[in-house]
Protein backbone atom coordinates (compact mmCIF):
# COMPACT_ATOMS: atom_id res chain seq x y z
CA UNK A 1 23.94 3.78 12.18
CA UNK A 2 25.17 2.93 8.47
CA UNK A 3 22.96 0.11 7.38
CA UNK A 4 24.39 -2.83 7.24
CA UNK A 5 27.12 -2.08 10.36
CA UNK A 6 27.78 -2.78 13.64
CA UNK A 7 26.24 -5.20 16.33
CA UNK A 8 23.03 -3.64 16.60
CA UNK A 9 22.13 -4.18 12.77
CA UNK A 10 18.59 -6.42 12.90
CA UNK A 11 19.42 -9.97 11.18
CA UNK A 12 17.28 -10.52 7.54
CA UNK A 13 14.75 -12.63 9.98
CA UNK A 14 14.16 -9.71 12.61
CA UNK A 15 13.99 -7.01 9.64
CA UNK A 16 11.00 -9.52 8.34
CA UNK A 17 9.38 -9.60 11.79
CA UNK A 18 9.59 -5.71 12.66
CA UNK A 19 7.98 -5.41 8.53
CA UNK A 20 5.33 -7.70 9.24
CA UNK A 21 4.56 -5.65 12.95
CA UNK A 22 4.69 -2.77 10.87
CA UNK A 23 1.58 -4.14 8.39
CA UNK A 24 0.10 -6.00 11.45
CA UNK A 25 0.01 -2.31 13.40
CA UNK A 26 -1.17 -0.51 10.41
CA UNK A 27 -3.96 -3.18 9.95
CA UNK A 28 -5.05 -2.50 13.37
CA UNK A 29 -5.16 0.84 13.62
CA UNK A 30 -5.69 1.89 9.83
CA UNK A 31 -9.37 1.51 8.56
CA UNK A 32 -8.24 2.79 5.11
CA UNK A 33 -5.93 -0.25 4.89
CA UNK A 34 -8.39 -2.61 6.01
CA UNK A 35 -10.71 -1.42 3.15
CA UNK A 36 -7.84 -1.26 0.53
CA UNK A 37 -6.89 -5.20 1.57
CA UNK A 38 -10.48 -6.16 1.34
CA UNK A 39 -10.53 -4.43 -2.08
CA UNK A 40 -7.62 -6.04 -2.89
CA UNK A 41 -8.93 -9.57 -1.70
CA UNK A 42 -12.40 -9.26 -4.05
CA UNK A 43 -9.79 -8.03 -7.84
CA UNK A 44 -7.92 -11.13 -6.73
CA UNK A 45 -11.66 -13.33 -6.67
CA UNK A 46 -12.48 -11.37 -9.57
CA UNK A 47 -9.54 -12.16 -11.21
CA UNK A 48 -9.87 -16.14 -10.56
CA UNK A 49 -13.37 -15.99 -11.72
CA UNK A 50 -12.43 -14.21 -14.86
CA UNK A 51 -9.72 -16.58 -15.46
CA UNK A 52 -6.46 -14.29 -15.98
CA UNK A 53 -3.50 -14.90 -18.06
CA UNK A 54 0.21 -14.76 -16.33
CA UNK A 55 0.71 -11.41 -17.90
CA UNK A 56 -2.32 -10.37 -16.46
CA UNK A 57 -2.45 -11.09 -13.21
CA UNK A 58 1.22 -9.87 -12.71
CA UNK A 59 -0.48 -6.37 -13.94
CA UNK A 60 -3.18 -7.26 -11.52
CA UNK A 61 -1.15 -7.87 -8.56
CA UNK A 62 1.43 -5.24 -9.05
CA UNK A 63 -1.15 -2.74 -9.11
CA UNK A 64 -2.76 -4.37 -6.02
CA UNK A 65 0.37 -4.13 -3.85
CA UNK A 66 1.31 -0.43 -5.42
CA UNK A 67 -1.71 1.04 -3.51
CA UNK A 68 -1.13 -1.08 -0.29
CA UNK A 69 2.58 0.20 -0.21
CA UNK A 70 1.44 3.69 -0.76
CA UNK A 71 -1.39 3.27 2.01
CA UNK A 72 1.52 2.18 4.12
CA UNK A 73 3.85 4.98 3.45
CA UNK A 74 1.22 7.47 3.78
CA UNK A 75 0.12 6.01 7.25
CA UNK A 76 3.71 5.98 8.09
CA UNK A 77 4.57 10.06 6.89
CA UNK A 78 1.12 10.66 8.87
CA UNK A 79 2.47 9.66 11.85
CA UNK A 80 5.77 10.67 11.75
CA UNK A 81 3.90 14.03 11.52
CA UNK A 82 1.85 13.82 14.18
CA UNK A 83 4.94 12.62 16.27
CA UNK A 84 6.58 16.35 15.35
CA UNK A 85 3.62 18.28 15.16
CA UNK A 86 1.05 17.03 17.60
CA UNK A 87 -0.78 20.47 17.15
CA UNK A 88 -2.08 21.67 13.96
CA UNK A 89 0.16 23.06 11.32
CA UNK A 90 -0.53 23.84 7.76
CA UNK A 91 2.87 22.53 6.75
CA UNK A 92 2.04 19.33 9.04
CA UNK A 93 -1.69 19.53 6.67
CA UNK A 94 0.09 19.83 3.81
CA UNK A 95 2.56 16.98 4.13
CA UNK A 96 -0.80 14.88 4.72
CA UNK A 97 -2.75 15.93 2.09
CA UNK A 98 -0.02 15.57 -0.30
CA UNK A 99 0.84 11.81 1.34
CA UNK A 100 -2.97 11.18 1.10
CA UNK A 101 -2.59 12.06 -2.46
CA UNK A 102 -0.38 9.55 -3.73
CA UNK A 103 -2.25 6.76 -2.39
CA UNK A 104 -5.36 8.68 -4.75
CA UNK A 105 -3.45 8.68 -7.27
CA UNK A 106 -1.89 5.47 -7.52
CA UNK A 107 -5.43 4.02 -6.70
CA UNK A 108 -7.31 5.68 -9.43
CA UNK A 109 -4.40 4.22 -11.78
CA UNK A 110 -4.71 1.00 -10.36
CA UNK A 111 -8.52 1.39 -11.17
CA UNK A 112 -7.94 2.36 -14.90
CA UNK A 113 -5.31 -0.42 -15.16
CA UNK A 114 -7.89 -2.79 -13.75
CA UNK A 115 -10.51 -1.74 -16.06
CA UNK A 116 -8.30 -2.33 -18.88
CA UNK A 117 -7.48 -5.52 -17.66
CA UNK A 118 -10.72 -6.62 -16.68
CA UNK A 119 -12.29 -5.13 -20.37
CA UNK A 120 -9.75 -7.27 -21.87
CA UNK A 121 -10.15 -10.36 -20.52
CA UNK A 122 -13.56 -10.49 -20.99
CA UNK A 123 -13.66 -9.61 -24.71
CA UNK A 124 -11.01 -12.77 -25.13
């Protein structure tokens, strides 16, 4: 189906409801989102406690909602490959480890960008 065609196309208000299934499944089944949303919870504490500027808590959240979105699209190209490759594979591995990867990744950025953030604030 061509997005945006047809009968069939979900309305905006039934694309928000399967999204918010889709983060209400992966919160359920996930435990690496539930510890990446409580992390995400205590910076956002931190950050009243601290008492961030605009600029900074843009940087802040951004970088919060980068690592949930990658935790998300790494649960999602995990199961996608367990759907086509319910036994082991090393390309099915692969694709894992290299999903898994991104969410490092973005998280140890998110981490250095915090830091910096943090460091700053603190000093001022």
């Amino acid at each position: 189906m061509i997005p945006g065609k047809g009968p069939r196309h979900p309305t905006i208000r039934k694309a928000f409801h399967y999204a918010r299934h889709g983060l209400r499944s992966a919160f359920d089944t996930e435990r690496n989102i539930k510890i990446i949303m409580a992390i995400s919870v205590l910076v956002i504490i931190a950050s009243f406690i601290i008492g961030l500027d605009l600029i900074e808590w843009a940087i802040v959240l951004f970088c919060c909602g980068a690592v949930v979105a990658a935790e998300l699209l790494n649960t999602a190209v995990e199961t996608v490959v367990d759907l086509v490759s319910p036994e082991f594979h090393p390309l099915a591995g692969k694709a894992k480890d290299i999903a898994a990867a991104a969410v490092w990744i973005i998280s140890l950025c998110s981490v250095a960008v915090g830091l910096c953030v943090y460091i700053n604030a603190l000093l001022n």
